[in-house]
C-alpha atoms as a PDB file:
ATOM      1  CA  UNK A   1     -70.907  21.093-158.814  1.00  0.00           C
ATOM      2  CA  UNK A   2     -68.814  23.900-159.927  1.00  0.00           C
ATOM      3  CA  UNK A   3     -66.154  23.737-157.786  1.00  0.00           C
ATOM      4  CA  UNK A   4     -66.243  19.852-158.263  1.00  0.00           C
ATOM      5  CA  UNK A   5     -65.472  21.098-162.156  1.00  0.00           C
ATOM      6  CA  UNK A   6     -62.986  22.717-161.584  1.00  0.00           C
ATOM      7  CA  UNK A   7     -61.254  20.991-159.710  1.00  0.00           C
ATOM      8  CA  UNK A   8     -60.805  18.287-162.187  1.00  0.00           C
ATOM      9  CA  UNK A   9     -59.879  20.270-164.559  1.00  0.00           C
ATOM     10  CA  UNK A  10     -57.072  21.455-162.539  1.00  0.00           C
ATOM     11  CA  UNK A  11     -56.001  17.928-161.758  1.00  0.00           C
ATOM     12  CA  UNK A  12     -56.005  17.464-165.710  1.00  0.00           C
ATOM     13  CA  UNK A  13     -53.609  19.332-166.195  1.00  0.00           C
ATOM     14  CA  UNK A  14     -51.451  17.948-163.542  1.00  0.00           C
ATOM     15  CA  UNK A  15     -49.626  15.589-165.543  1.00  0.00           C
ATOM     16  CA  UNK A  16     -48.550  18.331-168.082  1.00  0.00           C
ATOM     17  CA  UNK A  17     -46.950  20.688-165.753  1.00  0.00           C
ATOM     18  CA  UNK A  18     -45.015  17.951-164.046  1.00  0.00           C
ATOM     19  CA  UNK A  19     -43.838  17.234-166.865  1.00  0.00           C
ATOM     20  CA  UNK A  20     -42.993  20.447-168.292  1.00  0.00           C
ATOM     21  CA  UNK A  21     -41.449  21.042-164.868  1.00  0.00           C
ATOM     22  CA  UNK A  22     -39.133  17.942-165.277  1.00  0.00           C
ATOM     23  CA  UNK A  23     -38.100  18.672-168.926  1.00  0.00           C
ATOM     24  CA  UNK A  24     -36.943  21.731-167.558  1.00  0.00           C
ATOM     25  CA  UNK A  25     -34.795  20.631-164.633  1.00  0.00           C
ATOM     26  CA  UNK A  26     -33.234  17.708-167.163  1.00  0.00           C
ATOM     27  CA  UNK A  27     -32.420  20.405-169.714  1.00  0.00           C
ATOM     28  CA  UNK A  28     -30.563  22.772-167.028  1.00  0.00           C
ATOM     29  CA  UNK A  29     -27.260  20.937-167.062  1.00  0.00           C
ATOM     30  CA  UNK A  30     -27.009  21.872-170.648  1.00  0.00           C
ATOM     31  CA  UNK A  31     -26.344  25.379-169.539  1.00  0.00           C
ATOM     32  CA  UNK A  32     -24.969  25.215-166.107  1.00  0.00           C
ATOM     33  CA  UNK A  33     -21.667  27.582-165.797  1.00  0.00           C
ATOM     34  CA  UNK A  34     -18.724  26.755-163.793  1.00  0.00           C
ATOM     35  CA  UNK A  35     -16.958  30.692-163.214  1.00  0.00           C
ATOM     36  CA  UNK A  36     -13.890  29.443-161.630  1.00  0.00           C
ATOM     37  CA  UNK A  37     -11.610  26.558-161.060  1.00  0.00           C
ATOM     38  CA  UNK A  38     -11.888  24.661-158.189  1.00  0.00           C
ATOM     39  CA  UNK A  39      -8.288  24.742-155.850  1.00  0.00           C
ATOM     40  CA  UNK A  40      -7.211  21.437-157.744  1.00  0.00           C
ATOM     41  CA  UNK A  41      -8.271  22.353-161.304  1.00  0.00           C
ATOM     42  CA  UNK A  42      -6.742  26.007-160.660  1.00  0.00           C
ATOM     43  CA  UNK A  43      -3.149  24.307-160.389  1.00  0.00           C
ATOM     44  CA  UNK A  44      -1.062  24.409-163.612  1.00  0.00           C
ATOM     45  CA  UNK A  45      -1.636  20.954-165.228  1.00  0.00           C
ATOM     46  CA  UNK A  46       1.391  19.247-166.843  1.00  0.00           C
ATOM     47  CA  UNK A  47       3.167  15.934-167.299  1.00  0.00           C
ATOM     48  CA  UNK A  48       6.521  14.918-169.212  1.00  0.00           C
ATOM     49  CA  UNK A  49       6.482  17.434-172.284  1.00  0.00           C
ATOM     50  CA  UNK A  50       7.013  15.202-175.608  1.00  0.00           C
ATOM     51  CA  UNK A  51       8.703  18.591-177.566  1.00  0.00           C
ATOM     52  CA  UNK A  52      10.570  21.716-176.232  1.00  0.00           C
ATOM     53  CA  UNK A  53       8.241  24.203-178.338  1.00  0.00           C
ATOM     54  CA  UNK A  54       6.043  26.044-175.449  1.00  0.00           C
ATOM     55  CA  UNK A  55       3.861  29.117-176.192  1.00  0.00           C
ATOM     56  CA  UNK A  56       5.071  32.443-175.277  1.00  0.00           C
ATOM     57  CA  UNK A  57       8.479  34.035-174.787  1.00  0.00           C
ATOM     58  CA  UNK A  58       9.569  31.053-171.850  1.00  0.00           C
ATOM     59  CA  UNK A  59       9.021  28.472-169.674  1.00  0.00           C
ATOM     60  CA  UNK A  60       5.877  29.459-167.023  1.00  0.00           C
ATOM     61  CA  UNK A  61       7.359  29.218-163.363  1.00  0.00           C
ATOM     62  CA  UNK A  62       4.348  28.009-161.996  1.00  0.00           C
ATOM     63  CA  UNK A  63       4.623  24.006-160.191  1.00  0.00           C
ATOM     64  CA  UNK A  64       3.702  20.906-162.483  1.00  0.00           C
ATOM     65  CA  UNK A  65       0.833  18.703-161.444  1.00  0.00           C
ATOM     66  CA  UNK A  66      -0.907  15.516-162.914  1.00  0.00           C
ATOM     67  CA  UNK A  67      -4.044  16.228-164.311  1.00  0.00           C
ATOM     68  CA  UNK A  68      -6.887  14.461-162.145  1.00  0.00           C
ATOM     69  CA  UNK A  69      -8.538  11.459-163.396  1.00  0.00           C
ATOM     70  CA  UNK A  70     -11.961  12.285-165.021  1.00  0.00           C
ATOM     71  CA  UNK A  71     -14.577  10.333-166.491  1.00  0.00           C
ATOM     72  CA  UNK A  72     -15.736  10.315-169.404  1.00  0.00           C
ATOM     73  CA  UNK A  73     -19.674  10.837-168.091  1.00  0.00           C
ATOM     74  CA  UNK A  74     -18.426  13.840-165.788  1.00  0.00           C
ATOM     75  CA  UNK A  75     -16.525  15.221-169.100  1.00  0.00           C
ATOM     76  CA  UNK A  76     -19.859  14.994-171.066  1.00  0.00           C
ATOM     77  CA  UNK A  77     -22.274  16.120-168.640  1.00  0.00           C
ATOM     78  CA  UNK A  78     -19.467  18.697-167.839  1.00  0.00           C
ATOM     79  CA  UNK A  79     -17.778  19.803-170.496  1.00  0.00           C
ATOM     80  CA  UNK A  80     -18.801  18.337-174.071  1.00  0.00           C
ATOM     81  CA  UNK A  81     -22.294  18.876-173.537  1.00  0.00           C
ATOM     82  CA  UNK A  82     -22.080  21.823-171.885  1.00  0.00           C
ATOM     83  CA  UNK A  83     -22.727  24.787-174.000  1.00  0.00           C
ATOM     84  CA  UNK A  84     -20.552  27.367-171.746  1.00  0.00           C
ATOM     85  CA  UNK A  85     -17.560  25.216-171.356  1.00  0.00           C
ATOM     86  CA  UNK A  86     -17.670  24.552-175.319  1.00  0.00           C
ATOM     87  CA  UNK A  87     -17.949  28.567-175.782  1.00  0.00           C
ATOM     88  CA  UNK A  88     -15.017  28.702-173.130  1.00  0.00           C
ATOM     89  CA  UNK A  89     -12.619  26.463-175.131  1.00  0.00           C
ATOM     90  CA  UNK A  90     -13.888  28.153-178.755  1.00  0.00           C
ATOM     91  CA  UNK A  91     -12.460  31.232-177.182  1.00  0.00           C
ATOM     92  CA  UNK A  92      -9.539  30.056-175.585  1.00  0.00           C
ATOM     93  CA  UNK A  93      -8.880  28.229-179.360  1.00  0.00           C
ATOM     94  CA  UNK A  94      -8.400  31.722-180.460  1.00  0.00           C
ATOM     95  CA  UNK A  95      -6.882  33.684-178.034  1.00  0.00           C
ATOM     96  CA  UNK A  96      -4.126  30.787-177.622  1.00  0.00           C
ATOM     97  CA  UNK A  97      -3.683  31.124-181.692  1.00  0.00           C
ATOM     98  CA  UNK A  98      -4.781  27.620-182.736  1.00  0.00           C
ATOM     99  CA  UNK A  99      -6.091  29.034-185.518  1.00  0.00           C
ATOM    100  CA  UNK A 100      -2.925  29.744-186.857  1.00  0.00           C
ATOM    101  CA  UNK A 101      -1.778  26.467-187.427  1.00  0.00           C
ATOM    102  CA  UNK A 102      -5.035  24.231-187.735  1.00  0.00           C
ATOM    103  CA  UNK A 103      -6.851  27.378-189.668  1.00  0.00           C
ATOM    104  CA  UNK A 104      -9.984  27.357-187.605  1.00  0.00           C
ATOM    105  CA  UNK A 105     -10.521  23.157-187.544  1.00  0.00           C
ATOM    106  CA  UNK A 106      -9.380  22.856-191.825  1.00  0.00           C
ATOM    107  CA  UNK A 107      -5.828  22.283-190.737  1.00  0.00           C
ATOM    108  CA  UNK A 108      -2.936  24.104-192.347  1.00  0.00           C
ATOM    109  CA  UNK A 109       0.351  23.610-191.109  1.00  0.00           C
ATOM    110  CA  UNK A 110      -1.088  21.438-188.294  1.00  0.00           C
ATOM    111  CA  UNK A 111      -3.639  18.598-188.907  1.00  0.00           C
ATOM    112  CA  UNK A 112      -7.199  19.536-190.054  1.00  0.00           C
ATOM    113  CA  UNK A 113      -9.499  18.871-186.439  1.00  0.00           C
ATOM    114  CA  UNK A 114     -12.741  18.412-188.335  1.00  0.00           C
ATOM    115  CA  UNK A 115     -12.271  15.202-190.123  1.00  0.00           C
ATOM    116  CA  UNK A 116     -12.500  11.505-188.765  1.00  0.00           C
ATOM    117  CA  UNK A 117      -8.574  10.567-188.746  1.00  0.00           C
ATOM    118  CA  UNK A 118      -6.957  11.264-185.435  1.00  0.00           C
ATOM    119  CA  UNK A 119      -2.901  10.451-185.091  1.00  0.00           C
ATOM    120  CA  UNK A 120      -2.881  10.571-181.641  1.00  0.00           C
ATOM    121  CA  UNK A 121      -6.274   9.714-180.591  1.00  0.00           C
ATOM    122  CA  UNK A 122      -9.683  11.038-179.955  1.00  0.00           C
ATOM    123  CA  UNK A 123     -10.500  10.386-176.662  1.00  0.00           C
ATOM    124  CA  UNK A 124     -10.412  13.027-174.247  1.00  0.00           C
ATOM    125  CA  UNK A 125      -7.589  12.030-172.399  1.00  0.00           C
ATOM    126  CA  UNK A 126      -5.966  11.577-175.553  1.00  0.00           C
ATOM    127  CA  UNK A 127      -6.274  14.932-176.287  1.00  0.00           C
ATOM    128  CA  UNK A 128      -5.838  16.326-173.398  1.00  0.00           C
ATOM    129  CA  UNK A 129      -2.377  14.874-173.312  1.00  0.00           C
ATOM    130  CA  UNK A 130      -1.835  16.334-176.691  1.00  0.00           C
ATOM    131  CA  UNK A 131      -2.782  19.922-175.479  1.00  0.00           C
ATOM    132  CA  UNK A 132      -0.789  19.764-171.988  1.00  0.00           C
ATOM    133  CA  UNK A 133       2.041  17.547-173.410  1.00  0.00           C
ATOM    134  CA  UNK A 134       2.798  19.070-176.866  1.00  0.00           C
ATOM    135  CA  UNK A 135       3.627  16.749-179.860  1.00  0.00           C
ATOM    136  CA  UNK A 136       6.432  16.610-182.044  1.00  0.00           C
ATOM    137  CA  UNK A 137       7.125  18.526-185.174  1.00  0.00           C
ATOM    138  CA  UNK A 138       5.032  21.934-183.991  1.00  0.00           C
ATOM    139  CA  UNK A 139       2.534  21.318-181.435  1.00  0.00           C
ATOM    140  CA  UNK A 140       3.518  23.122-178.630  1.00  0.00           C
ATOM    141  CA  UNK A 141       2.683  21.931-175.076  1.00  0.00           C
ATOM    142  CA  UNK A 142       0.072  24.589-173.548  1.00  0.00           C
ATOM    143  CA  UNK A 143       0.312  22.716-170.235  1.00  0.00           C
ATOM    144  CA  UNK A 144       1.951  25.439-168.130  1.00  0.00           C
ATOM    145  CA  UNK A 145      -0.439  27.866-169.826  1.00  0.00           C
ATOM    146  CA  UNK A 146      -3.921  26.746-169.200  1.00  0.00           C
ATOM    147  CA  UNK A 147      -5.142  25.702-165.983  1.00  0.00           C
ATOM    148  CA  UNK A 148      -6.476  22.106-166.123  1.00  0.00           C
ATOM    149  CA  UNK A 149     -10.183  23.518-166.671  1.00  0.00           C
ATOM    150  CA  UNK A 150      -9.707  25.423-169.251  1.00  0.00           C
ATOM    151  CA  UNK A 151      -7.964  21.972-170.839  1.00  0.00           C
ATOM    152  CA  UNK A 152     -10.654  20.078-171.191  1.00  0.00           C
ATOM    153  CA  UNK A 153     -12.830  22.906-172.171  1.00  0.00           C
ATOM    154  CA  UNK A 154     -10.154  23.409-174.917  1.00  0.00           C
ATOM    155  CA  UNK A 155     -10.436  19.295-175.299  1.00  0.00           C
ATOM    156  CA  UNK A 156     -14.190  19.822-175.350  1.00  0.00           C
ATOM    157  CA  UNK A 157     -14.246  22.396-178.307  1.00  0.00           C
ATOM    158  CA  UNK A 158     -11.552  20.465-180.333  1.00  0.00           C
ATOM    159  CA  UNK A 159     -13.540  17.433-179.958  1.00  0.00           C
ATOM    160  CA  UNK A 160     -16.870  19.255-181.078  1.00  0.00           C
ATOM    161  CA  UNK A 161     -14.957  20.769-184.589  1.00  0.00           C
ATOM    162  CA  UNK A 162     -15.794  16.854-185.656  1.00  0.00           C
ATOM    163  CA  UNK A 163     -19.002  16.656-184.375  1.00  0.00           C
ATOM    164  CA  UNK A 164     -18.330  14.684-181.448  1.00  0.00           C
ATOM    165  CA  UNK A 165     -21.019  16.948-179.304  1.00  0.00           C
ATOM    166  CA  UNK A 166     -24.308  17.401-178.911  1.00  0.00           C
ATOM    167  CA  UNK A 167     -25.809  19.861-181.778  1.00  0.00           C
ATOM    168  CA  UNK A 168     -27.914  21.272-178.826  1.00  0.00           C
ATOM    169  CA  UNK A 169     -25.132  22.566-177.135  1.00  0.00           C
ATOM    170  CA  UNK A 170     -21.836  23.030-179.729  1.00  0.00           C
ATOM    171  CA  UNK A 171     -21.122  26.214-180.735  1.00  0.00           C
ATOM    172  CA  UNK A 172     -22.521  27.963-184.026  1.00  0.00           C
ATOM    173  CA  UNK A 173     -19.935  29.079-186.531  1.00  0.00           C
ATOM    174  CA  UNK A 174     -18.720  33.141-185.986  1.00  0.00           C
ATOM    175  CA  UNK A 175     -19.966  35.625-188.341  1.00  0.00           C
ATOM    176  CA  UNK A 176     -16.407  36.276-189.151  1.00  0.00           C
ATOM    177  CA  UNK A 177     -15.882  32.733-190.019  1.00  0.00           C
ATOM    178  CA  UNK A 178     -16.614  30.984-193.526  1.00  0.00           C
ATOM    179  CA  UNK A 179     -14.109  28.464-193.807  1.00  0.00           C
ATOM    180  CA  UNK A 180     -15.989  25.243-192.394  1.00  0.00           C
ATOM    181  CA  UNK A 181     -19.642  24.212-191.333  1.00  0.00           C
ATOM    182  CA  UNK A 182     -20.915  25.357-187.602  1.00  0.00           C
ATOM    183  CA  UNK A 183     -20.130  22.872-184.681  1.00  0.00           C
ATOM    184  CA  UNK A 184     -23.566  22.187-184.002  1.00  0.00           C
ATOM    185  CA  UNK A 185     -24.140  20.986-187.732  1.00  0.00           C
ATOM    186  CA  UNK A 186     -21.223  18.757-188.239  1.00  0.00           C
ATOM    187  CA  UNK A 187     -21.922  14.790-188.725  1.00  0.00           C
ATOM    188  CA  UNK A 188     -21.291  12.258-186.175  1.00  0.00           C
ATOM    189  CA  UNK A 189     -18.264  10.209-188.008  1.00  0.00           C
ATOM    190  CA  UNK A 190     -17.122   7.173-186.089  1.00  0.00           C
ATOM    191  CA  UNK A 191     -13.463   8.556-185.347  1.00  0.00           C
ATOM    192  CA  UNK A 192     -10.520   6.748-185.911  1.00  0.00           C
ATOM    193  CA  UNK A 193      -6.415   6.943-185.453  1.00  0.00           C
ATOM    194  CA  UNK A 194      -4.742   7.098-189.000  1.00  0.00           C
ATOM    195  CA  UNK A 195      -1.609   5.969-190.375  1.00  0.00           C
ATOM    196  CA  UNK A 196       1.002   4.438-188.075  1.00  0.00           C
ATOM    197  CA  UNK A 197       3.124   6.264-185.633  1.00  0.00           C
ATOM    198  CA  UNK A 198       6.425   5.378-183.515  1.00  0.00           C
ATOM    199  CA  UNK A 199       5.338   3.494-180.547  1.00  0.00           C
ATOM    200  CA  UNK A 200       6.933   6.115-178.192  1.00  0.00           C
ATOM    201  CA  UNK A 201       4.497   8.688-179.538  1.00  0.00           C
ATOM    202  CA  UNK A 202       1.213   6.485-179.799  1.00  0.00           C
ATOM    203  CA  UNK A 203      -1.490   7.413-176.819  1.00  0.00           C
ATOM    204  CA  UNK A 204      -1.703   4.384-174.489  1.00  0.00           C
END
């Protein structure tokens, strides 16, 4: 009779660690890590440069190559929902100087990248191609800089400064910083492209 006991006791409790099993295995993606580029993503992504300002002292040397085609589930499961790629591209924000111009997402001499109004899109191949390609009057085009990872972990953070990714896995604001609410405690805003631009500079 004992043993008859316990034994349904331990099938009681069955159902809870299955699921606490599976809520762990769903919840793993959230902080899987990606170390290094694969052979593709490690070539220097580029495309036809839209302005002649390019970070650092020259030109890079290294070959041009199209970015490959990614979509937008793999980005999210990948990158904007991915707390180490957004922590990648928070850093590479820095080290690359964005700050300097967009003043940590409030915008300054470039456009503020924490509001709803997007010139050239908000997509992430939009901006993507506004990272690799440059755009004109001051955005320089980082795409023989960064490899084509750390792109769209750079698209990833940008993207999450307007609280277009999840609060569970955006980055919380630095210590250091005080100039705009945390990443993981922005609103969700419905995005949207403002004012008109010249047809040759509008994302397809």
């Amino acid at each position: 009779m004992y043993f008859l006991c316990l034994d349904l006791r331990r099938r009681a409790f069955l159902p809870a660690i299955l699921f606490c099993c599976s809520v762990t295995l769903l919840s793993c993606k959230r902080e899987e890590r990606d170390y290094g580029a694969t052979p593709s993503e490690a070539q220097v992504s580029s495309s036809i440069a839209v302005t002649d300002l390019v970070p650092g002292t020259g030109p890079a040397t290294s070959p041009a190559t199209q970015p490959a085609v990614i979509s937008l589930k793999s980005f999210h499961d990948n990158y904007q929902n991915n707390v180490y790629a957004l922590s990648q591209g928070q850093q590479l924000f820095e080290q690359y100087n964005c700050n300097t111009c967009h003043a940590h997402g409030g915008g300054d001499i470039g456009p503020p990248l924490i509001d709803d109004k997007w010139i050239y899109g908000y997509q992430p191949d939009h901006v993507f191609a506004s990272i690799v390609q440059g755009r004109p009057n001051g955005m320089p085009a980082f795409g023989k800089r960064l490899n084509e990872q750390q792109v769209w972990q750079l698209t990833a953070y940008v993207r999450s400064m307007s609280g277009m990714a999840s609060k569970n896995a955006a980055p919380a604001r630095e210590d250091h910083m005080k100039t705009k609410p945390p990443e993981n405690s922005m609103p969700k805003p419905q995005p949207k492209n403002s004012g008109s631009t010249p047809s040759g500079e509008r994302p397809e």
